[in-house]
C-alpha atoms as a PDB file:
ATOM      1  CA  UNK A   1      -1.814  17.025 -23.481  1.00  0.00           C
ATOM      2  CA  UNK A   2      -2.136  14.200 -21.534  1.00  0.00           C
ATOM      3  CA  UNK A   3       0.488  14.583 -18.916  1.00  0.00           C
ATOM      4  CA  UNK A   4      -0.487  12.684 -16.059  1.00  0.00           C
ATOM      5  CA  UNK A   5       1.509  13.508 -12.046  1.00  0.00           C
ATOM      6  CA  UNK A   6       1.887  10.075 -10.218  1.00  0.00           C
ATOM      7  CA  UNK A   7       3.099  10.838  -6.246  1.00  0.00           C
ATOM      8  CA  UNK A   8       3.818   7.617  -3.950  1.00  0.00           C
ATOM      9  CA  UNK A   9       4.483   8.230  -0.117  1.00  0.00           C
ATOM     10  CA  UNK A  10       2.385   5.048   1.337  1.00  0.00           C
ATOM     11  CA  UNK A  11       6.166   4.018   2.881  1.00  0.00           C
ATOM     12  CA  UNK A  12       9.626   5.703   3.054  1.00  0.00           C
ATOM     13  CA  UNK A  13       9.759   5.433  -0.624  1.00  0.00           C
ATOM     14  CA  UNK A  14       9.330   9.183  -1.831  1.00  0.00           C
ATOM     15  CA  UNK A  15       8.145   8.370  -5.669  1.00  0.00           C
ATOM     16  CA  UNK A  16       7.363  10.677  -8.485  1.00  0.00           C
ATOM     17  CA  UNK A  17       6.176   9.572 -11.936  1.00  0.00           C
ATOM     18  CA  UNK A  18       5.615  11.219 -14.772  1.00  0.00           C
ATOM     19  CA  UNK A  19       3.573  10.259 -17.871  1.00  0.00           C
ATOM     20  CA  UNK A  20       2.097  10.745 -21.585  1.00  0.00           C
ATOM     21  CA  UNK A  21      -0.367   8.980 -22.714  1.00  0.00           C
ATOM     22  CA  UNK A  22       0.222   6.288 -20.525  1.00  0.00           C
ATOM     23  CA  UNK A  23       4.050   6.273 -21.158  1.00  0.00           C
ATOM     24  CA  UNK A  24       6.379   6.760 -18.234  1.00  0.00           C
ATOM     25  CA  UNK A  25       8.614   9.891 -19.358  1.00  0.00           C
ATOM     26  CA  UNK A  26      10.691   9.526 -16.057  1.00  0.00           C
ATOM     27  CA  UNK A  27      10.271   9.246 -12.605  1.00  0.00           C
ATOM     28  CA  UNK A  28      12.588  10.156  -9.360  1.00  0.00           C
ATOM     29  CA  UNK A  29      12.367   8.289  -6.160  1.00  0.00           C
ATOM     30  CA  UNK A  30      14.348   8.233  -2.820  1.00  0.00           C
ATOM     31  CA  UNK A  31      14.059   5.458   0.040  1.00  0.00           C
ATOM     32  CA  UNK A  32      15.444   6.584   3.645  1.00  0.00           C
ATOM     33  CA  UNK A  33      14.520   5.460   6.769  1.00  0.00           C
ATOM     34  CA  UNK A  34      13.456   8.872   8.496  1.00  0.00           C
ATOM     35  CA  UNK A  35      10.987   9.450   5.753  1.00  0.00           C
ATOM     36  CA  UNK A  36      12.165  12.735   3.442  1.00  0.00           C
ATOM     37  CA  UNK A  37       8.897  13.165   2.260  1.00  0.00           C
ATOM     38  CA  UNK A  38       8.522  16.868   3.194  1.00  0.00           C
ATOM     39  CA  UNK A  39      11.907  17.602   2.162  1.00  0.00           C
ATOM     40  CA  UNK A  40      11.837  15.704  -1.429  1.00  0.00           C
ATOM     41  CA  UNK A  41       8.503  15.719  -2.523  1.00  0.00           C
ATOM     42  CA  UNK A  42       8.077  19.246  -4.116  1.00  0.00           C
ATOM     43  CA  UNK A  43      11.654  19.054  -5.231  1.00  0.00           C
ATOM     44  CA  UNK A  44      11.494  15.906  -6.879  1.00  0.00           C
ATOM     45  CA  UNK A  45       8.011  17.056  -8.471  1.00  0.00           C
ATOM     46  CA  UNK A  46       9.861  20.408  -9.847  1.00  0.00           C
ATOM     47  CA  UNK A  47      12.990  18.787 -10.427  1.00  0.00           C
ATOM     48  CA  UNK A  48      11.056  15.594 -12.675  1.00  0.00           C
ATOM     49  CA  UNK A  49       8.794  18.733 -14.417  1.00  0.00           C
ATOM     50  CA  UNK A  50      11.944  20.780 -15.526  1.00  0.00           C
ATOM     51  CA  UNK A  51      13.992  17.599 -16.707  1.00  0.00           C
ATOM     52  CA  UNK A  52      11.271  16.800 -19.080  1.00  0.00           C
ATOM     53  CA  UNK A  53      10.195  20.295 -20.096  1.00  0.00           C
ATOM     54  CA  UNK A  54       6.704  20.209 -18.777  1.00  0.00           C
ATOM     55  CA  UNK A  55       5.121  22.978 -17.484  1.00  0.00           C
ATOM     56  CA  UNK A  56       2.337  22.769 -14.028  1.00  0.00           C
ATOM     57  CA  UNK A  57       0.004  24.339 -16.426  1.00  0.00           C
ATOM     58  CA  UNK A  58       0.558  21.219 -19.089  1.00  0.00           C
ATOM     59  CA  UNK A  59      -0.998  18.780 -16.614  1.00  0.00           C
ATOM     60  CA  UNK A  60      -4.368  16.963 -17.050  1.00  0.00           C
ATOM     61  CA  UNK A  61      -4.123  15.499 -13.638  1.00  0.00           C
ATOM     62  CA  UNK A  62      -2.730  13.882 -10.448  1.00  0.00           C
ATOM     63  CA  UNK A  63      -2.795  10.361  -9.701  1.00  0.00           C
ATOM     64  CA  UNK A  64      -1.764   9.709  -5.716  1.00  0.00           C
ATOM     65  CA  UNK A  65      -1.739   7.005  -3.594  1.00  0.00           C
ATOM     66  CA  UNK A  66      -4.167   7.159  -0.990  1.00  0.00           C
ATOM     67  CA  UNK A  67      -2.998   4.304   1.331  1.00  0.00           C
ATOM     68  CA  UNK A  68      -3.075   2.761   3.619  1.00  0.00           C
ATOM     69  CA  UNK A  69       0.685   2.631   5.084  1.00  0.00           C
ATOM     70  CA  UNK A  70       2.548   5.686   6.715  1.00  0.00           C
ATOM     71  CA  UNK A  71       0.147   8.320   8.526  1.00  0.00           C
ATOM     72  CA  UNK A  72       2.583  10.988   7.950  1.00  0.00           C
ATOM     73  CA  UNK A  73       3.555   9.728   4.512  1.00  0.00           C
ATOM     74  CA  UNK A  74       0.016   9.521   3.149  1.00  0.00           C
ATOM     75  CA  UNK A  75      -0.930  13.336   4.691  1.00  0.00           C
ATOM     76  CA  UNK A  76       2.123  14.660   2.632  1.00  0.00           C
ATOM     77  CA  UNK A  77       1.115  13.217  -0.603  1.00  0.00           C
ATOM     78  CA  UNK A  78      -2.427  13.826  -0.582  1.00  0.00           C
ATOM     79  CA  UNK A  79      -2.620  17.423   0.161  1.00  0.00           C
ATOM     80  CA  UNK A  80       0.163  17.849  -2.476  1.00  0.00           C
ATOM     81  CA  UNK A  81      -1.490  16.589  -4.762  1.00  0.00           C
ATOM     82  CA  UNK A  82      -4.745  18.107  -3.942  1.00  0.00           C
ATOM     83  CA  UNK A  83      -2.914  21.298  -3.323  1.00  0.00           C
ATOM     84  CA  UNK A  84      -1.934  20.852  -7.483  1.00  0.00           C
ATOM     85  CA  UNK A  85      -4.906  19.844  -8.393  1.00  0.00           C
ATOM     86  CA  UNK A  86      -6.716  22.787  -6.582  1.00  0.00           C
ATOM     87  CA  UNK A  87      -4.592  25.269  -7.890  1.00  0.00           C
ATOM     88  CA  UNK A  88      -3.917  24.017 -11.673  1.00  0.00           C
ATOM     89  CA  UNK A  89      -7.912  23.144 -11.918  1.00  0.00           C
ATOM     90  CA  UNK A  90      -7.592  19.422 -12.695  1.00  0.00           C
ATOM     91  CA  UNK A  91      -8.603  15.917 -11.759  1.00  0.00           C
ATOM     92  CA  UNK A  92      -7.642  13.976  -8.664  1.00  0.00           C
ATOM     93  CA  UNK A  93      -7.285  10.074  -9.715  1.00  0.00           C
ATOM     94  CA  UNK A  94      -6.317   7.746  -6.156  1.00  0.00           C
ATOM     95  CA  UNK A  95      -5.233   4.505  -6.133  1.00  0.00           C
ATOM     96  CA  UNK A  96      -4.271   2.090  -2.867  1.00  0.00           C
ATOM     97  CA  UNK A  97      -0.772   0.687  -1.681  1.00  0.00           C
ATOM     98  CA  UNK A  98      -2.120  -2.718  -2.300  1.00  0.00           C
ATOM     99  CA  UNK A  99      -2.889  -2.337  -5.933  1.00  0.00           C
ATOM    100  CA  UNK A 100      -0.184  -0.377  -6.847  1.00  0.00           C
ATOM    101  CA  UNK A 101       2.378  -3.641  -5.199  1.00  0.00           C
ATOM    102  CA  UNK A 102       0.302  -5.816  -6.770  1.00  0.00           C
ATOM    103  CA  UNK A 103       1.093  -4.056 -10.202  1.00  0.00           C
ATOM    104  CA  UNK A 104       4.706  -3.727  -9.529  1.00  0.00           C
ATOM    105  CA  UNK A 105       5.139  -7.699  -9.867  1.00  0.00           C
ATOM    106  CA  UNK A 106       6.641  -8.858 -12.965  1.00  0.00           C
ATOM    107  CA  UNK A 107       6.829 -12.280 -13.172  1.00  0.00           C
ATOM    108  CA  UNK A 108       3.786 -14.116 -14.376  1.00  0.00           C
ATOM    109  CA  UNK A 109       2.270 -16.728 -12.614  1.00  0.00           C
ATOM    110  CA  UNK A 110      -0.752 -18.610 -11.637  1.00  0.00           C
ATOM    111  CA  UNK A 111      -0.614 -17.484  -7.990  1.00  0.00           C
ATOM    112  CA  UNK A 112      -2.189 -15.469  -5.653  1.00  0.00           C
ATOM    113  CA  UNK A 113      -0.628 -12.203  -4.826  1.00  0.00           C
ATOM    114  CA  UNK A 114      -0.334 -11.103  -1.532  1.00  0.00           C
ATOM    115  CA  UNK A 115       1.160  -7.481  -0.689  1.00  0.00           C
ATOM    116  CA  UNK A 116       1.450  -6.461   2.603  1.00  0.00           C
ATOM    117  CA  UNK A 117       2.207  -3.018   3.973  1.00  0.00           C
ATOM    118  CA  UNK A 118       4.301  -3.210   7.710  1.00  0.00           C
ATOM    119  CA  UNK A 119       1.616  -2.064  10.685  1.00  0.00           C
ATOM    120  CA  UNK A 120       2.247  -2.325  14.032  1.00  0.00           C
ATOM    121  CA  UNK A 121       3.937  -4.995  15.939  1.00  0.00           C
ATOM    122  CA  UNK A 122       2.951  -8.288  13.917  1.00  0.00           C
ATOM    123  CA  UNK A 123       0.120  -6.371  11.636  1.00  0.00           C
ATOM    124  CA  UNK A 124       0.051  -5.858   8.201  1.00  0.00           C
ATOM    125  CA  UNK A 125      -2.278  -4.178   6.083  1.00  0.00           C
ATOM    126  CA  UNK A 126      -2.749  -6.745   2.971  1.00  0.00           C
ATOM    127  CA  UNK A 127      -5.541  -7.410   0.506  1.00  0.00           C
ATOM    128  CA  UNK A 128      -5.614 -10.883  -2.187  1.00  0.00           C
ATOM    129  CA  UNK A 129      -5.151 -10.824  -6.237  1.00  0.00           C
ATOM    130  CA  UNK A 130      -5.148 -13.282  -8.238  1.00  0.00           C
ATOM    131  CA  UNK A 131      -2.446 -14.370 -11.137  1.00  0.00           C
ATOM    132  CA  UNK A 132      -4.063 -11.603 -13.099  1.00  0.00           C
ATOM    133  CA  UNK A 133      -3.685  -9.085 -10.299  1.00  0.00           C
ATOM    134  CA  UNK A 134      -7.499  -8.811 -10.104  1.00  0.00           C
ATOM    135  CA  UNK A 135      -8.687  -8.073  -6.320  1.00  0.00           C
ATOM    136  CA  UNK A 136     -10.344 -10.866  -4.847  1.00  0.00           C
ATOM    137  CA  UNK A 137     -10.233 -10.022  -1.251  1.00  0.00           C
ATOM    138  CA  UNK A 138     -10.511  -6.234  -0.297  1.00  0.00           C
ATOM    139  CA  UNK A 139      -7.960  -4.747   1.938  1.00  0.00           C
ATOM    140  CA  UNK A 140      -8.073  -5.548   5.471  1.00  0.00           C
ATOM    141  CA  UNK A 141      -5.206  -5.417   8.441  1.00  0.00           C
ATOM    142  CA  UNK A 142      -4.414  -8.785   9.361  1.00  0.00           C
ATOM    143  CA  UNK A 143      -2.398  -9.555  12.563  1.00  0.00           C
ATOM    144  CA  UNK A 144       0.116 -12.570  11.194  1.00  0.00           C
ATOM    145  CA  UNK A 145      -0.276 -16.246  12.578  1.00  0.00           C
ATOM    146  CA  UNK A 146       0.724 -19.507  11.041  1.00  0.00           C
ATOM    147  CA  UNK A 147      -2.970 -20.004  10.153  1.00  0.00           C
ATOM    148  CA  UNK A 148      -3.144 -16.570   7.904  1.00  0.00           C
ATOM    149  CA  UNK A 149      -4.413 -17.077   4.497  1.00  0.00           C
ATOM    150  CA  UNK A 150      -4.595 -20.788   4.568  1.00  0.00           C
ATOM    151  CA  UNK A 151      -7.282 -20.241   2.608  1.00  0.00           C
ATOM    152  CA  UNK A 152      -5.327 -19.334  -0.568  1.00  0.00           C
ATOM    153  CA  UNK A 153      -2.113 -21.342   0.325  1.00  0.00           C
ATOM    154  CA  UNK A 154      -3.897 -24.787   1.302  1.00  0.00           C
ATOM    155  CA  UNK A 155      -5.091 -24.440  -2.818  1.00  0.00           C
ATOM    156  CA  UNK A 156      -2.400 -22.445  -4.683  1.00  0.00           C
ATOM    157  CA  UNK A 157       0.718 -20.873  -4.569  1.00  0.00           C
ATOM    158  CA  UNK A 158       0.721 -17.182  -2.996  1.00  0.00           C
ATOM    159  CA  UNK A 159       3.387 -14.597  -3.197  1.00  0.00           C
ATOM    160  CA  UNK A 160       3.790 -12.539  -0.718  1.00  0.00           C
ATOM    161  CA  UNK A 161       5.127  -8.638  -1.545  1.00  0.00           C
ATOM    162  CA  UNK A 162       5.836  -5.835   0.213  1.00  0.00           C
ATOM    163  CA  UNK A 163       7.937  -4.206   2.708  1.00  0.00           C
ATOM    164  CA  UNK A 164       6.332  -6.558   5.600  1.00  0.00           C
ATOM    165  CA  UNK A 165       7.937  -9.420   4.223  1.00  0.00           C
ATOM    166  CA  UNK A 166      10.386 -10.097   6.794  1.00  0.00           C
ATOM    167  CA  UNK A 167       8.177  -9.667   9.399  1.00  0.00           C
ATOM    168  CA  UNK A 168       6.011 -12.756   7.412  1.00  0.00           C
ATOM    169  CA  UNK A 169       8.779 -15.110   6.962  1.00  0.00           C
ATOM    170  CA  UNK A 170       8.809 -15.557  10.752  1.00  0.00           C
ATOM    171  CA  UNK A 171       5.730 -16.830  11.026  1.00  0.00           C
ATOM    172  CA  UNK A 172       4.421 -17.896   7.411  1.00  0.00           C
ATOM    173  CA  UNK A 173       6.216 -21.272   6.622  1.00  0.00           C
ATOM    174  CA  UNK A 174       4.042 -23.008   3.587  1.00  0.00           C
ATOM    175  CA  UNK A 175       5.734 -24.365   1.500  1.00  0.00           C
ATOM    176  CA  UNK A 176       3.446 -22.991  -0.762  1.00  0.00           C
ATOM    177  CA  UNK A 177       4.031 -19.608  -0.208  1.00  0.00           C
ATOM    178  CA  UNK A 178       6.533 -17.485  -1.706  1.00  0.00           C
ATOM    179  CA  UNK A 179       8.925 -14.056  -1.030  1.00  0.00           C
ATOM    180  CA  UNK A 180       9.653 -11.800  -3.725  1.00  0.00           C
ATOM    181  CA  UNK A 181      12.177  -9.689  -2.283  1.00  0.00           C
ATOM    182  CA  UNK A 182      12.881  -7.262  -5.562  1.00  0.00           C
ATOM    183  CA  UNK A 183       9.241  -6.141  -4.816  1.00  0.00           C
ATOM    184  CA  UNK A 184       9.227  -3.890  -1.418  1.00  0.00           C
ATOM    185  CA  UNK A 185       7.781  -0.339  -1.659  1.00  0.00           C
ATOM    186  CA  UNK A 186       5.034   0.908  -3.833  1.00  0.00           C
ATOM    187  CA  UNK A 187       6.424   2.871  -6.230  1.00  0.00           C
ATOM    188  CA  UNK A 188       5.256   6.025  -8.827  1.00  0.00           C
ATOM    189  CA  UNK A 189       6.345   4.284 -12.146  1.00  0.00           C
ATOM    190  CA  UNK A 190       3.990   1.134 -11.214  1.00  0.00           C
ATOM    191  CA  UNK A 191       0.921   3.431 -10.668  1.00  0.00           C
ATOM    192  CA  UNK A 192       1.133   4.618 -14.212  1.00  0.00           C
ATOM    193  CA  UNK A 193      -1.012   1.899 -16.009  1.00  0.00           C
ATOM    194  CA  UNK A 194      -3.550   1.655 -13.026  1.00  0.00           C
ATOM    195  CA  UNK A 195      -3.745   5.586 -13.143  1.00  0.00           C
ATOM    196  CA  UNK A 196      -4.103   6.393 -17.042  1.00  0.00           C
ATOM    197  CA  UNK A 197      -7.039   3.788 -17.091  1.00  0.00           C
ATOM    198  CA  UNK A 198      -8.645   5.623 -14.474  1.00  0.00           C
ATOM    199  CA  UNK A 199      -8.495   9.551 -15.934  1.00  0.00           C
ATOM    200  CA  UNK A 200      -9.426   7.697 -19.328  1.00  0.00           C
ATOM    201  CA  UNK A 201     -12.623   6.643 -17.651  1.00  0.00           C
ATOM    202  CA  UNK A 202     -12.985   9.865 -15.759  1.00  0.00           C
ATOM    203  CA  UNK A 203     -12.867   8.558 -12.438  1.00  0.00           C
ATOM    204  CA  UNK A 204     -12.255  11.346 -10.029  1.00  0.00           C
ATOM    205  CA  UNK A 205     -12.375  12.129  -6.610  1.00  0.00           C
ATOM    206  CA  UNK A 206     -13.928  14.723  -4.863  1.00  0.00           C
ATOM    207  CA  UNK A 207     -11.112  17.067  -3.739  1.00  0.00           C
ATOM    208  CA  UNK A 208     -13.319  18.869  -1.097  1.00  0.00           C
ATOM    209  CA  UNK A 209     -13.876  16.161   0.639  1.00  0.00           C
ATOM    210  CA  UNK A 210     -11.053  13.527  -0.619  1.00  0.00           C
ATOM    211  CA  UNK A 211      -8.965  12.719   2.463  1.00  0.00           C
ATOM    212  CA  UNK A 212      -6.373   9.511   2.536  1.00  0.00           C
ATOM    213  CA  UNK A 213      -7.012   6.147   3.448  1.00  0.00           C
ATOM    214  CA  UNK A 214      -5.647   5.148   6.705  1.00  0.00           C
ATOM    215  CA  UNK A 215      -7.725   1.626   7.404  1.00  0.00           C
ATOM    216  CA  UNK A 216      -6.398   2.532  11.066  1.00  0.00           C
ATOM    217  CA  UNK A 217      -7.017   5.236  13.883  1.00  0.00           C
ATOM    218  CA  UNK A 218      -3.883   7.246  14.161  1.00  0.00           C
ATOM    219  CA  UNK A 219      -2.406   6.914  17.465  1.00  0.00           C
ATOM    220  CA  UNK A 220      -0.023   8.647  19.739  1.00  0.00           C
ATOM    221  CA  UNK A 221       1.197   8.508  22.827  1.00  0.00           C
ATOM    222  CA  UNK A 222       0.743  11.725  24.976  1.00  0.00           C
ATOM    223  CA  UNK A 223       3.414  12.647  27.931  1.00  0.00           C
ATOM    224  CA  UNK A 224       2.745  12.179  31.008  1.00  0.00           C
ATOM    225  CA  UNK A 225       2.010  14.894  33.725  1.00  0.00           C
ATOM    226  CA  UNK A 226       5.040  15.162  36.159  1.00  0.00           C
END
């Protein structure tokens, strides 16, 4: 069969993908700023299933992004697709926000990558690939000052992805480093070559004990006793 689930909820983007044999057969996505995630996901997964005449039961397994980016986001997806995976008896296969930016580049170039995933305040969550989107600094969250990644930029050119962006052109000014605007939100339909390589080599996760990747403490702010 060969069907391969791909679910993306690391930002506002709500993505579904859909594969065979590591060909996208279709995928559905929505972008909104109050986050539809609970309201979309399970319909665009039904809705992206019945389009394509593919039964639950057809699936080999679920790929999901695992983070880091939105708390909420990230909870949604990943007991989704555990909740599938549980219930259908197949793999779990996770991939991060990072990697899956990183693939959604298109242009090729001998530059460092650089996605970056919006935090708080001036924070991003970021990681380093190289022109041949190999990681060659892990993920890390990174509070933004002229001096960040000087490293790569005082040697190369870097382009920076990712729905942080903005937030980075206010404070990096290299002329070395570069925006790619077309490349903001992870998104299903760039997870599918990352994803198919990974079920191909069996590399699962543990869905008892599989939980998603936050990098961060959750916080909140509790009210205050009158």
């Amino acid at each position: 069969m060969s069907f391969l689930l791909f679910i993306e909820t690391a930002t506002k983007n709500c993505s579904v993908a859909l594969s065979h044999k590591g060909q996208c057969l279709g995928y559905l996505e929505a972008s909104e700023a109050q986050f539809s995630h609970s309201e979309k996901l399970h319909q665009f997964i039904l809705k992206l299933l019945e389009s394509k005449g593919v039964s639950p039961k057809e699936l080999s397994g679920v790929v999901v992004d695992k983070g880091p980016g939105s708390y909420t986001g990230l909870r949604i997806g990943v007991a989704t697709a555990k909740g599938l995976c549980y219930a259908l008896k197949i793999p779990l296969i996770s991939l991060d926000s990072l990697e899956v930016l990183a693939a959604s580049l298109p242009i090729d170039s001998q530059s460092y990558i650089i996605p970056m995933i919006d935090a708080r305040r001036m924070e991003v969550y970021t990681a380093v690939f190289d022109a041949q989107k190999k990681r060659i600094k892990p993920i890390w969250a990174e509070i933004l000052q002229p001096q960040s990644f000087e490293a790569f930029s005082d040697s190369n050119r870097c382009i920076i992805i990712g729905n942080a962006q903005e937030k980075a052109q206010t404070i990096l000014k290299a002329q070395s480093i570069e925006y790619y605007p077309n490349c903001i939100e992870p998104s299903a339909k760039d997870m599918i070559a990352l994803g198919t390589q990974k079920f191909n080599a069996s590399v699962f996760e543990d869905l008892a004990y599989f939980e998603p990747f936050y990098l961060k403490e959750f916080y909140t702010t509790l009210p205050k006793n009158n």
